[in-house]
PDB file of N, CA and C in Angstrom:
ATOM      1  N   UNK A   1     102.984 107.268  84.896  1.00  0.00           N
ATOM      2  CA  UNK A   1     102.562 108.390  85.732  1.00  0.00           C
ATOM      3  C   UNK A   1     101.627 107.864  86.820  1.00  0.00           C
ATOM      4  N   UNK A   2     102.238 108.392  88.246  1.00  0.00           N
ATOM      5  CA  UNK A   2     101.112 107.718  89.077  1.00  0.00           C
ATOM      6  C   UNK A   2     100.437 108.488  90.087  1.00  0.00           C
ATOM      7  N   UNK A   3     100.351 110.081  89.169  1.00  0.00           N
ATOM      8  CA  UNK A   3      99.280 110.846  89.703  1.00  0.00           C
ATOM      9  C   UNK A   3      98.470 111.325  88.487  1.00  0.00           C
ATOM     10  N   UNK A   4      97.416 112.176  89.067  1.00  0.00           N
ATOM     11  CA  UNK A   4      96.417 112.684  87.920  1.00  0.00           C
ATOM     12  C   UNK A   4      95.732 113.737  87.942  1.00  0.00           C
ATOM     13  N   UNK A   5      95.796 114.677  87.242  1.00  0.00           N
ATOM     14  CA  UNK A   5      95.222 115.989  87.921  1.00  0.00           C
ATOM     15  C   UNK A   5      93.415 116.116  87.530  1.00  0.00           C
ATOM     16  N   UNK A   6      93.029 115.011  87.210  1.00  0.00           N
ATOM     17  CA  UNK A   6      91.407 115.168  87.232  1.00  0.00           C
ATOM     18  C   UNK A   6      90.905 115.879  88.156  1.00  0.00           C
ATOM     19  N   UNK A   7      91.210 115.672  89.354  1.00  0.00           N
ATOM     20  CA  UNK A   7      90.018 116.281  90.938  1.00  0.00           C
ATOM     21  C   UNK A   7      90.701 117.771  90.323  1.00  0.00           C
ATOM     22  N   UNK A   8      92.125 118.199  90.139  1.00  0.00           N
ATOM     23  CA  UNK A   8      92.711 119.995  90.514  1.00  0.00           C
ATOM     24  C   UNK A   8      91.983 120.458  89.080  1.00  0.00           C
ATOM     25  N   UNK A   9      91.878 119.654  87.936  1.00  0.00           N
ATOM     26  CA  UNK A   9      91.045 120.133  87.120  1.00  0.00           C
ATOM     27  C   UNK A   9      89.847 120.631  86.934  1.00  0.00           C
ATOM     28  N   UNK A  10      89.313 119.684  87.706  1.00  0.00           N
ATOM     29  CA  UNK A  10      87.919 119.920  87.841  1.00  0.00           C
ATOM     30  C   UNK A  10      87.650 121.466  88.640  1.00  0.00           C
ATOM     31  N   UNK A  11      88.444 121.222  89.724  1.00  0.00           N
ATOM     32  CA  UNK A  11      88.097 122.155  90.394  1.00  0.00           C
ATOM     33  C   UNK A  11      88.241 123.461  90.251  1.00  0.00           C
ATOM     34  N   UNK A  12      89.661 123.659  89.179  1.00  0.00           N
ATOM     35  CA  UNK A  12      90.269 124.563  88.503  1.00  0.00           C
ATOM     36  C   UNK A  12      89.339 125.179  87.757  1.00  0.00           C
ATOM     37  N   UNK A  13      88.734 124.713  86.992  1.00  0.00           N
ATOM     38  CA  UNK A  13      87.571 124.897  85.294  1.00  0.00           C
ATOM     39  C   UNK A  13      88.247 126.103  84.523  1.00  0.00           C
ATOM     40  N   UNK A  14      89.406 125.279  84.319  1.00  0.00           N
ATOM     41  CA  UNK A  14      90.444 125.902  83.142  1.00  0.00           C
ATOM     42  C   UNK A  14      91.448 126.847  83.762  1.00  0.00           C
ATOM     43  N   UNK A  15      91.779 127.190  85.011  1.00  0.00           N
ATOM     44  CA  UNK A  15      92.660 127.935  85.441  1.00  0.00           C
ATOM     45  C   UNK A  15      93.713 127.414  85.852  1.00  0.00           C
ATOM     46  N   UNK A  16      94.574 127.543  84.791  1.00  0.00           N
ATOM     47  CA  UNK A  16      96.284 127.365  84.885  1.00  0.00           C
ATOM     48  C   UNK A  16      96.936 127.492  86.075  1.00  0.00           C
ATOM     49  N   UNK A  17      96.474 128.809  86.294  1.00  0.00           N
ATOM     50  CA  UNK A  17      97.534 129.511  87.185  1.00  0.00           C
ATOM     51  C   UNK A  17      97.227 128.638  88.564  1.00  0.00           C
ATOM     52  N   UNK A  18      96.137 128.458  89.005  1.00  0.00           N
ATOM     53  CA  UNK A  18      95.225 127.383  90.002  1.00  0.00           C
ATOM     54  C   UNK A  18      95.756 126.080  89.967  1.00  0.00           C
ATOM     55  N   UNK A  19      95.995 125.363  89.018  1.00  0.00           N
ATOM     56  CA  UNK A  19      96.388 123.999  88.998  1.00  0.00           C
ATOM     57  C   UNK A  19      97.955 124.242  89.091  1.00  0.00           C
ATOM     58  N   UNK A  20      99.151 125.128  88.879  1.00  0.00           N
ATOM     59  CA  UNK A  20     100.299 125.698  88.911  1.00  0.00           C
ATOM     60  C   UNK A  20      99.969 126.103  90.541  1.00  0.00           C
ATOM     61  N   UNK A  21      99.743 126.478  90.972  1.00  0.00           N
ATOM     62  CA  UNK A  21      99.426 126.594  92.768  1.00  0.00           C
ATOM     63  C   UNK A  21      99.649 125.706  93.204  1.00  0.00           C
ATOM     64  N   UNK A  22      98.193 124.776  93.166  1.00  0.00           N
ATOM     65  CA  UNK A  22      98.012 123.356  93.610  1.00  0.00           C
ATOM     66  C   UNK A  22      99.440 122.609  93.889  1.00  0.00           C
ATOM     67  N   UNK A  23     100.169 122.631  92.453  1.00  0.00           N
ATOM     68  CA  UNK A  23     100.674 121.466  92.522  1.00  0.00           C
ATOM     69  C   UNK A  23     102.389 122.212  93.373  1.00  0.00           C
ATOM     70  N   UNK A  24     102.189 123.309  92.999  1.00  0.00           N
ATOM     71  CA  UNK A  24     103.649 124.343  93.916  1.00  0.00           C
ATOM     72  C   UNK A  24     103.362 123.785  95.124  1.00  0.00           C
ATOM     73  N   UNK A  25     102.311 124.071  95.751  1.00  0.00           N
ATOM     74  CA  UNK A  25     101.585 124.178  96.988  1.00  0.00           C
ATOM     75  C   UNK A  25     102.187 122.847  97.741  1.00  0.00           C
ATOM     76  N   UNK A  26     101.650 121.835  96.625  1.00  0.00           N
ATOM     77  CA  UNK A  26     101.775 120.484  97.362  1.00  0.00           C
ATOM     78  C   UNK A  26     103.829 120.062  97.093  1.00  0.00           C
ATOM     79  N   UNK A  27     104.508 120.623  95.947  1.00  0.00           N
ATOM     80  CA  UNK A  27     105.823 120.391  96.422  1.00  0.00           C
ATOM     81  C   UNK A  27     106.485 120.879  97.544  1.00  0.00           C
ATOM     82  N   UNK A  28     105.827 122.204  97.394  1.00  0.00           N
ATOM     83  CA  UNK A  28     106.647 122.913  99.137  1.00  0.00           C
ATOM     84  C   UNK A  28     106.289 122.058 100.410  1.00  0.00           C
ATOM     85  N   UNK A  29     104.838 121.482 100.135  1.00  0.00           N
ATOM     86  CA  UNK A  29     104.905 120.475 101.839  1.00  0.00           C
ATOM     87  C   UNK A  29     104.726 119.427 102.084  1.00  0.00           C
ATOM     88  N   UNK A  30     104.485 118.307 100.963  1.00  0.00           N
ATOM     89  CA  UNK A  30     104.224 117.152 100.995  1.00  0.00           C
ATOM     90  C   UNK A  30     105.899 116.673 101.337  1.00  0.00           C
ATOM     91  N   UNK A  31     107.333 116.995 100.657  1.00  0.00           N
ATOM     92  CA  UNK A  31     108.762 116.488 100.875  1.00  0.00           C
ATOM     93  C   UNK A  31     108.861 116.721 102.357  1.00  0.00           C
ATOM     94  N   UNK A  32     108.271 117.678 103.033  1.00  0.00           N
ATOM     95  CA  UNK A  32     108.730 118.248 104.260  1.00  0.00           C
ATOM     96  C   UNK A  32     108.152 117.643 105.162  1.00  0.00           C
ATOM     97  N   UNK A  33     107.069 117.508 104.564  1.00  0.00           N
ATOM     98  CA  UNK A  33     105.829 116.572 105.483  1.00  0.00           C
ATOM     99  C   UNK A  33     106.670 115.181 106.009  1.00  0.00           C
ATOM    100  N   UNK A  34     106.694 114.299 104.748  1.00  0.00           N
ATOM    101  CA  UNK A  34     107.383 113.239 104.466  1.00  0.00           C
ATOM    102  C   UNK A  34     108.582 112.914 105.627  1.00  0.00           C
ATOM    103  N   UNK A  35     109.682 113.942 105.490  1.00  0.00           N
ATOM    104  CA  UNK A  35     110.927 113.777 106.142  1.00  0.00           C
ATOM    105  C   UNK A  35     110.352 113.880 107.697  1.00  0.00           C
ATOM    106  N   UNK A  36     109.461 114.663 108.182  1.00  0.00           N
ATOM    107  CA  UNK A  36     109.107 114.997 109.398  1.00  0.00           C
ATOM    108  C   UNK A  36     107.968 113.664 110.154  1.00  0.00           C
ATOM    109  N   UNK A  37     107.596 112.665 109.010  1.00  0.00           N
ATOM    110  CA  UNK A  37     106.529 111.719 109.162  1.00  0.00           C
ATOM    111  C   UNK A  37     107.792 110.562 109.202  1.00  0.00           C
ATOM    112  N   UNK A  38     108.922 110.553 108.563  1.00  0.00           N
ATOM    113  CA  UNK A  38     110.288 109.278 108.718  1.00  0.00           C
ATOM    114  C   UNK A  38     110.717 109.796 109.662  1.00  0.00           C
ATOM    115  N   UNK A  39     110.691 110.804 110.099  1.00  0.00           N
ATOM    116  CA  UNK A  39     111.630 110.983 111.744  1.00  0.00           C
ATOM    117  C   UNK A  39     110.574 110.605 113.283  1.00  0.00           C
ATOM    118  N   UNK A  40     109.124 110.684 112.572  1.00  0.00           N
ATOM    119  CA  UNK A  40     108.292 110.387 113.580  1.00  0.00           C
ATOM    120  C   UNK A  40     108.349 108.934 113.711  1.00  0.00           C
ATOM    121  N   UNK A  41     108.047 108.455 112.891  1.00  0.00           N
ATOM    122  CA  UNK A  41     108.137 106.575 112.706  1.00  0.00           C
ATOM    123  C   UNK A  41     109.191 106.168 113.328  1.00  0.00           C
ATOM    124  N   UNK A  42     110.380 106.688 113.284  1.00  0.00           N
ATOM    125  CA  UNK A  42     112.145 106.405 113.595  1.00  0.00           C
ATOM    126  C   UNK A  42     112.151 106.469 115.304  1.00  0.00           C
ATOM    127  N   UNK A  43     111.402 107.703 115.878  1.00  0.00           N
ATOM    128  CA  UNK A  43     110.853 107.824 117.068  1.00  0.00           C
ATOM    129  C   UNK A  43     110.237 106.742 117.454  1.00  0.00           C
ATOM    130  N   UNK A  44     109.415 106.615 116.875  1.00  0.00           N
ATOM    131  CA  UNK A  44     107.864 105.690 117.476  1.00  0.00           C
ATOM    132  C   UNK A  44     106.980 106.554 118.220  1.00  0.00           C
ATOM    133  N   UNK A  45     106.862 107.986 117.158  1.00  0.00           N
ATOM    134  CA  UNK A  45     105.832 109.347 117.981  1.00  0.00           C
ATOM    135  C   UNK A  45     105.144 108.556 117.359  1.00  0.00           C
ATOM    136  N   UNK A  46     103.883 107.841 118.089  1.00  0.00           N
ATOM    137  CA  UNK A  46     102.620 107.663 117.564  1.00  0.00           C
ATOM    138  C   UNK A  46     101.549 108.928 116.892  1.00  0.00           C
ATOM    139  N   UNK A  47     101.613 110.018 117.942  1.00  0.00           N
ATOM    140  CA  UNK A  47     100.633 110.815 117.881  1.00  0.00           C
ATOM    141  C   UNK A  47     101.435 111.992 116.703  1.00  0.00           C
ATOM    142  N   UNK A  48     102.313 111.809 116.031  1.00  0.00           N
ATOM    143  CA  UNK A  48     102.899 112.643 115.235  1.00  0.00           C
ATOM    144  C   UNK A  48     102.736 112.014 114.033  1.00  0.00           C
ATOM    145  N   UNK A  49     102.851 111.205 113.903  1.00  0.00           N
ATOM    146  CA  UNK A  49     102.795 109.540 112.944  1.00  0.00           C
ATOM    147  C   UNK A  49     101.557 109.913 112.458  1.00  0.00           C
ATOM    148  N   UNK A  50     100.812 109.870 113.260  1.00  0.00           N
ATOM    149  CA  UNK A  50      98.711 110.232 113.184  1.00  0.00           C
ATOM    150  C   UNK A  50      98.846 111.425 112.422  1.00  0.00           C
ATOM    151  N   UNK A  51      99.581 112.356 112.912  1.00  0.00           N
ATOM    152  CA  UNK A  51      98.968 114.067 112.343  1.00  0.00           C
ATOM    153  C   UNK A  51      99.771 114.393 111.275  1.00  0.00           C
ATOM    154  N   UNK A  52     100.955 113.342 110.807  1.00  0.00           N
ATOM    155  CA  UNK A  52     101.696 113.955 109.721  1.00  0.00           C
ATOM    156  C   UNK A  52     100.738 112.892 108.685  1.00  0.00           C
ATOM    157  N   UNK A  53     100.517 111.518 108.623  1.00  0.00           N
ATOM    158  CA  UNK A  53     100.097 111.053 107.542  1.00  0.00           C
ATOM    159  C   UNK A  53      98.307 111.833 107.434  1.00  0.00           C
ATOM    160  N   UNK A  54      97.911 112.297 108.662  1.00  0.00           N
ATOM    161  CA  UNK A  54      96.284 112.669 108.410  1.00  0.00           C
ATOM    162  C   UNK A  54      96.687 114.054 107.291  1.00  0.00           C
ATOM    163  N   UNK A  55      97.567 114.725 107.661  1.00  0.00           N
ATOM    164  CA  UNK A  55      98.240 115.889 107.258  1.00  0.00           C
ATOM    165  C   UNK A  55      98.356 115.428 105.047  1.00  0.00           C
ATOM    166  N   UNK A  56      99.415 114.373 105.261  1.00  0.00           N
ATOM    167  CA  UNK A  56      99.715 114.283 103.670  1.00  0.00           C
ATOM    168  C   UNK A  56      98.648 113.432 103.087  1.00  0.00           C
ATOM    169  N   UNK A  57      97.644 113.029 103.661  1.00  0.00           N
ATOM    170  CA  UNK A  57      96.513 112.482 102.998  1.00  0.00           C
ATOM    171  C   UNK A  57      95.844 113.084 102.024  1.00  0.00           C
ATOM    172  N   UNK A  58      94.997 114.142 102.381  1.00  0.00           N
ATOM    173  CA  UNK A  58      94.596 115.304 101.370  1.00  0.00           C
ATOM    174  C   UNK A  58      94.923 115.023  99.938  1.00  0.00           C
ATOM    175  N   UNK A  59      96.739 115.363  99.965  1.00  0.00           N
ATOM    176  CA  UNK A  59      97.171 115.835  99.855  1.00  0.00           C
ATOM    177  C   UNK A  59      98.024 115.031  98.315  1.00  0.00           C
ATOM    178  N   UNK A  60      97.781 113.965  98.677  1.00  0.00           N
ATOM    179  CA  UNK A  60      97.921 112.954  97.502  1.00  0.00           C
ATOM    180  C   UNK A  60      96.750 112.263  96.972  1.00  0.00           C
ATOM    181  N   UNK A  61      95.447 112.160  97.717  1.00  0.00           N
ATOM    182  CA  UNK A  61      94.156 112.455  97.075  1.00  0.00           C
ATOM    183  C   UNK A  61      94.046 113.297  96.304  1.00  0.00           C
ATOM    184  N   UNK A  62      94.423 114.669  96.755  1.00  0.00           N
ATOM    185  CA  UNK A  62      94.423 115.639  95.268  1.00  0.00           C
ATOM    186  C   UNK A  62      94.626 115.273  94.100  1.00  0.00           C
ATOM    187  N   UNK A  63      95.790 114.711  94.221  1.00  0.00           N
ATOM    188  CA  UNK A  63      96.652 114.071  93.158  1.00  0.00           C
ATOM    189  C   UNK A  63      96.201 113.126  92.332  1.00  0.00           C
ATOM    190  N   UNK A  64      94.875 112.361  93.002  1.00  0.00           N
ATOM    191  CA  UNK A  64      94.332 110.630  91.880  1.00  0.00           C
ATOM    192  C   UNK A  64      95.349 109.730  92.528  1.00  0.00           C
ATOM    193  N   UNK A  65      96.591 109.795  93.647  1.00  0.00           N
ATOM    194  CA  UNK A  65      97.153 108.880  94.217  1.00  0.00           C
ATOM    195  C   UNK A  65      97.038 107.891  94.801  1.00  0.00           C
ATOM    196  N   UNK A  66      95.786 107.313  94.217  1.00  0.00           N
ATOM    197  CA  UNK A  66      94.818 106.023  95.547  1.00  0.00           C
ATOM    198  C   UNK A  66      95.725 105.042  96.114  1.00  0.00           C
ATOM    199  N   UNK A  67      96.660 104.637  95.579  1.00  0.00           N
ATOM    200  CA  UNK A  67      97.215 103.125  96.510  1.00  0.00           C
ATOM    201  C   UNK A  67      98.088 104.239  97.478  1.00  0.00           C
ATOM    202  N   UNK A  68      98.512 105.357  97.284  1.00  0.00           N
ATOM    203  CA  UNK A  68      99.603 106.357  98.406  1.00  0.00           C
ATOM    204  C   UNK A  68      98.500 106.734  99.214  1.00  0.00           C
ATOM    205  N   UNK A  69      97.484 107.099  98.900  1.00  0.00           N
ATOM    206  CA  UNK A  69      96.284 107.468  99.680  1.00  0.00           C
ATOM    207  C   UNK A  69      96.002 106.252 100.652  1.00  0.00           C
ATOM    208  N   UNK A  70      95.818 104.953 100.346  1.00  0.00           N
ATOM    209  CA  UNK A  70      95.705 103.951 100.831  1.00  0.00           C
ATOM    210  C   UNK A  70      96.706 104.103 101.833  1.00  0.00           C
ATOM    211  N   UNK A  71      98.177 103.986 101.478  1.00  0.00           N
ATOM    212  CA  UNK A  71      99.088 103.745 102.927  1.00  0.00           C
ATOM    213  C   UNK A  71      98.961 104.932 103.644  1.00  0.00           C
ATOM    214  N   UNK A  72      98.914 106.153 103.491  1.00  0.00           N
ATOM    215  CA  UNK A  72      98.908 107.219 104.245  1.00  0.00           C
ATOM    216  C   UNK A  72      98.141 106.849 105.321  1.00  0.00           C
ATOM    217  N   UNK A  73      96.523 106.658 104.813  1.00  0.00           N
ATOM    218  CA  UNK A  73      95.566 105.874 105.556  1.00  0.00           C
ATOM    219  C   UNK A  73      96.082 105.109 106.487  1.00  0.00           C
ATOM    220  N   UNK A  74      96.495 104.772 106.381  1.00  0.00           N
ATOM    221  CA  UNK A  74      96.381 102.913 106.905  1.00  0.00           C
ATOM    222  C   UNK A  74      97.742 103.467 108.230  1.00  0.00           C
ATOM    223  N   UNK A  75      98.966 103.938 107.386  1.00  0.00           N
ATOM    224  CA  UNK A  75      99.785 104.743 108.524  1.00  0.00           C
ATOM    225  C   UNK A  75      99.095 105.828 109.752  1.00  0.00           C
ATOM    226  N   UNK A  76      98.341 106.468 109.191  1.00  0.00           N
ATOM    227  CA  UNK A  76      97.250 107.678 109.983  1.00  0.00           C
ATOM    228  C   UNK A  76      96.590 106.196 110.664  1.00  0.00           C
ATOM    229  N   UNK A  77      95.581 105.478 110.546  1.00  0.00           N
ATOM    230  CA  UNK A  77      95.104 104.869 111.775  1.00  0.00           C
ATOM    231  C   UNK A  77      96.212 104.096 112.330  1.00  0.00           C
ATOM    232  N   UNK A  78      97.124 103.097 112.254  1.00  0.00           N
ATOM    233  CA  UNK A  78      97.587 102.536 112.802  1.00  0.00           C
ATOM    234  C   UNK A  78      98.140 103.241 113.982  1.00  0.00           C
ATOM    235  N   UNK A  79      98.650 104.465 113.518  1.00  0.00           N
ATOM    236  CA  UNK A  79      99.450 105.753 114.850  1.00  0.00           C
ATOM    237  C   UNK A  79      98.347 105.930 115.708  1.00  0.00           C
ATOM    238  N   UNK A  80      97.029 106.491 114.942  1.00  0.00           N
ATOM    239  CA  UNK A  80      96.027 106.843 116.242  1.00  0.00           C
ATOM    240  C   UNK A  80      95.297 105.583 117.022  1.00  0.00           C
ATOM    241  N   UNK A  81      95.927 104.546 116.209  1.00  0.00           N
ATOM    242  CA  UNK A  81      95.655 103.753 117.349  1.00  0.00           C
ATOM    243  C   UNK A  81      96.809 103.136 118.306  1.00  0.00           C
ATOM    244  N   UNK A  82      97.778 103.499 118.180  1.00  0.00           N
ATOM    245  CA  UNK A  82      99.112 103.359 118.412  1.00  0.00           C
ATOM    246  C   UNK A  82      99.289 102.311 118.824  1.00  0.00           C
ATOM    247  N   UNK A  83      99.210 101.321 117.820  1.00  0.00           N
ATOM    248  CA  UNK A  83      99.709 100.206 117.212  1.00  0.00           C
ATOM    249  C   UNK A  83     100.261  99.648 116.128  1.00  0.00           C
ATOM    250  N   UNK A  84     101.120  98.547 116.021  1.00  0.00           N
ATOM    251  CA  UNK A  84     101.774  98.300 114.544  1.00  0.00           C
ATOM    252  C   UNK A  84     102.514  98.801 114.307  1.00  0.00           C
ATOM    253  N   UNK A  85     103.656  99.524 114.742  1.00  0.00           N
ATOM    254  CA  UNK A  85     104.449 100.094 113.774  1.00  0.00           C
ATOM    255  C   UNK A  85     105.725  99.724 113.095  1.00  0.00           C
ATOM    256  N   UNK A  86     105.167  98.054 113.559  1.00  0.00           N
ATOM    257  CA  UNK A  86     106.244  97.165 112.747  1.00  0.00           C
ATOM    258  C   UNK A  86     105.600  97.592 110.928  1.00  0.00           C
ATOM    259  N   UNK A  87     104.124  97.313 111.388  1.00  0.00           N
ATOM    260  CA  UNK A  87     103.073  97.312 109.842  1.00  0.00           C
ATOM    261  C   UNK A  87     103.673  99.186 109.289  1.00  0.00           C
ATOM    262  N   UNK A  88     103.520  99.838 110.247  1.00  0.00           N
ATOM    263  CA  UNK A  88     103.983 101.074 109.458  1.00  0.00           C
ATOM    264  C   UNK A  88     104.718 101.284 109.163  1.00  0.00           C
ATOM    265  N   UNK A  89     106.170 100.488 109.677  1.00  0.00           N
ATOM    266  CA  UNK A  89     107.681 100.749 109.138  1.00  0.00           C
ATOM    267  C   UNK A  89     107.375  99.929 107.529  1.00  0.00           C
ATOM    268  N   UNK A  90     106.524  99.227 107.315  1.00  0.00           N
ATOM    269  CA  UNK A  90     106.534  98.215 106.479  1.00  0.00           C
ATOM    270  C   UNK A  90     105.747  98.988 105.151  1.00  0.00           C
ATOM    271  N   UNK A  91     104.756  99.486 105.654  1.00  0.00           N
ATOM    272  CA  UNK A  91     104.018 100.477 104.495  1.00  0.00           C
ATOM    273  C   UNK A  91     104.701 102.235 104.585  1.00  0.00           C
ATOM    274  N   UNK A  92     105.692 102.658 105.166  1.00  0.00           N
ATOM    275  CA  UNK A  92     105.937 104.091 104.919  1.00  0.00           C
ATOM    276  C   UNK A  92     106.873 103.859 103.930  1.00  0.00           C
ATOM    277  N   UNK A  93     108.160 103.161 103.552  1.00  0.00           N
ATOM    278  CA  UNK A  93     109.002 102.772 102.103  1.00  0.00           C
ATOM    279  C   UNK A  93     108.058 103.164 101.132  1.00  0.00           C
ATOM    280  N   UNK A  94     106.594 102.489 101.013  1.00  0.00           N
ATOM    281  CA  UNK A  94     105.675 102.372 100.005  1.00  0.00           C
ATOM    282  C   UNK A  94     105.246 103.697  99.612  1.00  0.00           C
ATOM    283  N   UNK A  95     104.908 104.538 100.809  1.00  0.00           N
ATOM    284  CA  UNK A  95     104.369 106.010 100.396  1.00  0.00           C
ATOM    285  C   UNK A  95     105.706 106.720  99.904  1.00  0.00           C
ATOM    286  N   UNK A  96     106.632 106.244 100.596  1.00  0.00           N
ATOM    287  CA  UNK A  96     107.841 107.370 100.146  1.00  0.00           C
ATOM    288  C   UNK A  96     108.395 107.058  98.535  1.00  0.00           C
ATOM    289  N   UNK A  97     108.634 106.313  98.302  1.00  0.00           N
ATOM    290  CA  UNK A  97     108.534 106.290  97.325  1.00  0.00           C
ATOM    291  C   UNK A  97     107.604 106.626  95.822  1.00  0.00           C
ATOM    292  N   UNK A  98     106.449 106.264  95.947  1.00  0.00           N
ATOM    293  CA  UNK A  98     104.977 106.897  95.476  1.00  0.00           C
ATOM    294  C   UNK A  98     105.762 108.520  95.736  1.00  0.00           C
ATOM    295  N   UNK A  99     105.656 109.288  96.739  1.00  0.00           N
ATOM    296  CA  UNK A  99     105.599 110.531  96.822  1.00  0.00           C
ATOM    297  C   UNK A  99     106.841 111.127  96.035  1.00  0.00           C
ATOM    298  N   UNK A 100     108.012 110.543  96.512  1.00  0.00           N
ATOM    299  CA  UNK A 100     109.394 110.929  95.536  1.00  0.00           C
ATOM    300  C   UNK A 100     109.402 110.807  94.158  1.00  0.00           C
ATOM    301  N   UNK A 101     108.262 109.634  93.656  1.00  0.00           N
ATOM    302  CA  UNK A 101     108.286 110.004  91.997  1.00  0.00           C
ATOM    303  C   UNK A 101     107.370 110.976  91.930  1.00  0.00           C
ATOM    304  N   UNK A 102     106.720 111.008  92.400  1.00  0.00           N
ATOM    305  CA  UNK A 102     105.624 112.013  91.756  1.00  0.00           C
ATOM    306  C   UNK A 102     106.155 113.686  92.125  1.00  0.00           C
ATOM    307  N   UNK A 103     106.793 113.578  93.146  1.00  0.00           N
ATOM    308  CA  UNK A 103     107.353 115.313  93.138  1.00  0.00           C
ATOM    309  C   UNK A 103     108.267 114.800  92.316  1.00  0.00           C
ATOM    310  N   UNK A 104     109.731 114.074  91.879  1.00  0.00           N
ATOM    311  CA  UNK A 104     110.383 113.889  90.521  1.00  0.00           C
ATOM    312  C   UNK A 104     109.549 114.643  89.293  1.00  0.00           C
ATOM    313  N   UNK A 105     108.638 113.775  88.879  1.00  0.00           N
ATOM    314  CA  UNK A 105     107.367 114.013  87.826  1.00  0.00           C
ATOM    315  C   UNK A 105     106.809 114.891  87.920  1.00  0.00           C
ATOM    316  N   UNK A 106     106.400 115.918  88.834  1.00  0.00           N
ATOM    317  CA  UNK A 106     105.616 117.092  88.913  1.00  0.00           C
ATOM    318  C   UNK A 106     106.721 118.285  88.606  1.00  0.00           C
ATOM    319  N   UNK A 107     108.323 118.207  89.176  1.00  0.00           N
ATOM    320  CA  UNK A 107     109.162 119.291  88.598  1.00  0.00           C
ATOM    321  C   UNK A 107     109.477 119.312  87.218  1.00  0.00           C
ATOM    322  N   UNK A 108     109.727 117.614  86.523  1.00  0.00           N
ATOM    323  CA  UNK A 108     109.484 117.783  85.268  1.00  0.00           C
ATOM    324  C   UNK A 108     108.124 118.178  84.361  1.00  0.00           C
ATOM    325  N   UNK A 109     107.473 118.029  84.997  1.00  0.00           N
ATOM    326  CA  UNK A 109     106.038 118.241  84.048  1.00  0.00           C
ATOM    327  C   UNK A 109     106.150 119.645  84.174  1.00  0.00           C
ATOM    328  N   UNK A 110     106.191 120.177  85.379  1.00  0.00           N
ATOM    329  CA  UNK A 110     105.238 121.707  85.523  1.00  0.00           C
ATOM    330  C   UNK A 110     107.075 122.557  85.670  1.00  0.00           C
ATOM    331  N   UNK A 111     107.616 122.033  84.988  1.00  0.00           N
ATOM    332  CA  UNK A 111     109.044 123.069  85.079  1.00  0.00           C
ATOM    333  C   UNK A 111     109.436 123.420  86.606  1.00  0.00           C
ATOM    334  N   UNK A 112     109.089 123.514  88.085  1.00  0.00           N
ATOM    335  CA  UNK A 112     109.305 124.298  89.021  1.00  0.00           C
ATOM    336  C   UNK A 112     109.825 123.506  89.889  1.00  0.00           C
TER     337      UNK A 112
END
């Protein structure tokens, strides 16, 4: 498993239905995010590149996702500095993947 719901727990303090949000929340836009952040890269939209990974950052932090958190990062500055995107074609495989198991793993865990 290579997320963790410690932070939605915490924040939850025992509410189901809250951590069942959270994690709905984040399947409806993190896949969408994703596909719309591989069509920006495919472009070479720098400034889309910037606002979709600043966008799914959050967003897998929620999650305890630190090394996906890491490339998101690292994709988010490289765009706003709009440079590298040899380095970002090279680290977005890395997040996409990270993100595809874990929505995999989150429909099996939480049934939805």
């Amino acid at each position: 498993m290579i997320y963790s719901l410690d932070k939605i727990n915490e924040m939850a303090e025992g509410d189901e239905d809250f951590i069942v949000s959270v994690v709905s929340v984040f399947l409806e836009e993190v896949p969408a995010d994703l596909l719309s952040l591989e069509e920006a890269i495919a472009n070479k939209d720098y400034e889309q590149t910037y606002k979709l990974a600043h966008k799914i950052k959050p967003n897998v932090d929620l999650l305890g996702m630190e090394q996906t958190r890491a490339n998101a990062l690292a994709i988010e500055t490289l765009g706003k500095a709009e440079g590298g995107f040899d380095e970002i074609e090279t680290k977005f495989p890395l997040l996409k993947k990270d993100i595809e198991q874990v929505v995999a793993e989150l429909h099996k865990d939480f049934q939805l």
